[in-house]
Protein backbone atom coordinates (compact mmCIF):
# COMPACT_ATOMS: atom_id res chain seq x y z
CA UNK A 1 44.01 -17.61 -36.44
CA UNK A 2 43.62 -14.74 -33.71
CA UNK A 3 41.52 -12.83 -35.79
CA UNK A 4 39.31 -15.83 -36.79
CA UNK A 5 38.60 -16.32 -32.48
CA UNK A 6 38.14 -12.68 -32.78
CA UNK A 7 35.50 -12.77 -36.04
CA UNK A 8 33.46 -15.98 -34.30
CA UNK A 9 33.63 -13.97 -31.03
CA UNK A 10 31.54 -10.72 -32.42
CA UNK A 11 29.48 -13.31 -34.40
CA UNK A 12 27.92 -14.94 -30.96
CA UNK A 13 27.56 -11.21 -29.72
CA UNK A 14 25.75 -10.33 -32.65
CA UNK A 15 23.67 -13.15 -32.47
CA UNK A 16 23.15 -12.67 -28.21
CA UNK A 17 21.91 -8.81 -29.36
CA UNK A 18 19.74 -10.38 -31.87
CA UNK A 19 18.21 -12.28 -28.63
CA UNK A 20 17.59 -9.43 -26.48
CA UNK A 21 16.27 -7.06 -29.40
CA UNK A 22 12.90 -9.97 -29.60
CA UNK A 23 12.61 -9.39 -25.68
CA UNK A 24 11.06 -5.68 -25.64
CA UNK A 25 9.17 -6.85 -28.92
CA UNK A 26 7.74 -9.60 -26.89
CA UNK A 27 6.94 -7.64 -24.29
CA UNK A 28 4.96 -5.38 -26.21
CA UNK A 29 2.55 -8.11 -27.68
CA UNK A 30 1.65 -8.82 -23.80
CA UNK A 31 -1.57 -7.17 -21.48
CA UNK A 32 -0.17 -3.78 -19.61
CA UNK A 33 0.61 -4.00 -16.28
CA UNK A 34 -1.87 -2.82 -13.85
CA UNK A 35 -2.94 0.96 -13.35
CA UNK A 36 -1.37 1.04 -9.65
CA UNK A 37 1.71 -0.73 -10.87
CA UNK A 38 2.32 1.97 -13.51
CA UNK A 39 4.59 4.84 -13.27
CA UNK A 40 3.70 8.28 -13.42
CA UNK A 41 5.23 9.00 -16.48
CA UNK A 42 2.88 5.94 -17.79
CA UNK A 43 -0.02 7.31 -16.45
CA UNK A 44 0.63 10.94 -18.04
CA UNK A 45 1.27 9.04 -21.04
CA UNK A 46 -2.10 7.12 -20.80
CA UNK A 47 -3.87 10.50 -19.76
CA UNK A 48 -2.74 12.88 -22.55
CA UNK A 49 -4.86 10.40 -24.97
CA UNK A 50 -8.03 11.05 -22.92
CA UNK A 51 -9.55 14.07 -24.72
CA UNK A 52 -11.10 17.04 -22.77
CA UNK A 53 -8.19 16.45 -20.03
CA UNK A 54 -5.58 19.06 -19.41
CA UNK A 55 -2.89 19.61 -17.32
CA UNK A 56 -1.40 16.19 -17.23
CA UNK A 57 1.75 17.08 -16.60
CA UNK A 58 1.47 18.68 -13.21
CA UNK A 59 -0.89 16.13 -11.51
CA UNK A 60 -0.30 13.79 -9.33
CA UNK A 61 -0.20 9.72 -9.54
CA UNK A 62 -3.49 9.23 -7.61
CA UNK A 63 -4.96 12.27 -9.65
CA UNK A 64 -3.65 10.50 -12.86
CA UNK A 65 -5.23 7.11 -11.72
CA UNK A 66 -8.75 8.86 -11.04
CA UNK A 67 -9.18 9.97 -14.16
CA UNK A 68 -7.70 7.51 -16.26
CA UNK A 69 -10.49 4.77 -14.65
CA UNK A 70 -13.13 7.22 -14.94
CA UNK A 71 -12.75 7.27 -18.85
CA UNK A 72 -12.47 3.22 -18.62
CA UNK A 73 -15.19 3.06 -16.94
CA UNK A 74 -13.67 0.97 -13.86
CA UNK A 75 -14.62 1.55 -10.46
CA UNK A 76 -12.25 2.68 -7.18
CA UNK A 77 -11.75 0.14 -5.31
CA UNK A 78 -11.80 0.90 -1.55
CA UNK A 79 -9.40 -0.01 0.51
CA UNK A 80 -9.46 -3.46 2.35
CA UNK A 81 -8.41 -4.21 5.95
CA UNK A 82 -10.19 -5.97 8.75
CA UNK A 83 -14.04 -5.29 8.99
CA UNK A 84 -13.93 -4.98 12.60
CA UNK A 85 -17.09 -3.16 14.20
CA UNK A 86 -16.05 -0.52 16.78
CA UNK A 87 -18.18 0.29 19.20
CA UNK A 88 -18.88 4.01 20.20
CA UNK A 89 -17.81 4.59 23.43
CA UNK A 90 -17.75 7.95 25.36
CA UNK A 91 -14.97 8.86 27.28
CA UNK A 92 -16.80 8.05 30.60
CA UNK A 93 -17.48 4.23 29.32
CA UNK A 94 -14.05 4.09 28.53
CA UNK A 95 -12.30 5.48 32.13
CA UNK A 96 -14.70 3.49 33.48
CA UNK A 97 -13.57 0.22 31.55
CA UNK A 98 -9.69 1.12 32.66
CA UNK A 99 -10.68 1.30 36.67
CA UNK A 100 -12.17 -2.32 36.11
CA UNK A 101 -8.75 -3.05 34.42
CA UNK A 102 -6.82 -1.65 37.03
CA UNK A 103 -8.18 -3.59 40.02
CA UNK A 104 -8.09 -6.71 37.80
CA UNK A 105 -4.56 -6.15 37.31
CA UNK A 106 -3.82 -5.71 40.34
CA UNK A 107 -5.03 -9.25 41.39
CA UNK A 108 -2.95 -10.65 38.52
CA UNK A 109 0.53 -9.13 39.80
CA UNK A 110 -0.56 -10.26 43.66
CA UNK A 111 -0.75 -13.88 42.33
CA UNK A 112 2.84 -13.38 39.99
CA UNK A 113 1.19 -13.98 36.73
CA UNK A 114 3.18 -11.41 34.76
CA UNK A 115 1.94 -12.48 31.41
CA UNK A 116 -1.75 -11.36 32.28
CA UNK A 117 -0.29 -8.27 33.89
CA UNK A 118 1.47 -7.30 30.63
CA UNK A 119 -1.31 -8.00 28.58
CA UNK A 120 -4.07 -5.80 31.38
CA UNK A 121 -1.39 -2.84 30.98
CA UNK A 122 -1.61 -3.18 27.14
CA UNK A 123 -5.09 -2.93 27.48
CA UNK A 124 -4.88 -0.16 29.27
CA UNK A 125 -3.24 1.78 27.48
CA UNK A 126 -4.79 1.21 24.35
CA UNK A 127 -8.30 2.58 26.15
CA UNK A 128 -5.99 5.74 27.24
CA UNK A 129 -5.03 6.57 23.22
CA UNK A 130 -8.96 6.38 22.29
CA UNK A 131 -9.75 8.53 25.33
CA UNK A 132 -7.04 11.13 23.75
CA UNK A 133 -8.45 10.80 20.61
CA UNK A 134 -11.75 11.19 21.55
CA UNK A 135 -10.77 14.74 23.71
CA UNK A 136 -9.11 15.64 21.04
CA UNK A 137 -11.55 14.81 17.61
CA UNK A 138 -14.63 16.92 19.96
């Protein structure tokens, strides 16, 4: 009787390996995932079928990507963000726009408001990073 448990019990593993053995042959019948989702081992993969393309093996993801949608024909997408237009302004515009801050500021913390006080400081020293970084890019 033990051994007839034992027989029905490697039956419904059988039949559970039969299961998962249709998964990865599933799988294969769907779309690839997308180029940026891909490993680089993918991607090498992918780019040793390109012909006139060597050295697959010691390049680099977003070297693998390049080329692989340059033979596809599909174009880099640039990335996103917020469009935000930033105005030029020289260093003297922007020490210029902190004084202004400062006396404002100073008005705020006379009347206690230390919300708009936090948020005038902020300012502040946001203009002081793009004055650095305009010393330092000229």
């Amino acid at each position: 009787m033990a051994e007839e448990i034992k027989d029905e019990e490697t039956k419904g593993a059988e039949s559970e390996g039969e299961v998962k053995e249709e998964g990865p042959k599933a799988e294969a019948g769907k779309e690839e995932k997308p180029l940026d989702k891909m490993t680089v081992l993918e991607l090498r993969e992918i780019a040793k079928e390109i012909p006139d393309v060597t050295g697959v093996t010691a390049m680099k993801k977003d070297q693998l990507l390049s080329i692989i949608k340059k033979h596809r024909g599909i174009e880099e997408e640039k990335p996103g963000g917020k469009k935000i237009a930033k105005i030029a302004l020289t260093v003297h515009e922007l020490k210029h726009k902190i004084s202004i801050l400062k006396v404002d500021k100073k008005s705020v913390i006379e009347k206690h408001d230390r919300k708009k006080a936090t948020i005038l400081r902020r300012r502040i020293n946001r203009l002081k990073k793009r004055i650095r970084k305009a010393e330092k890019a000229a």
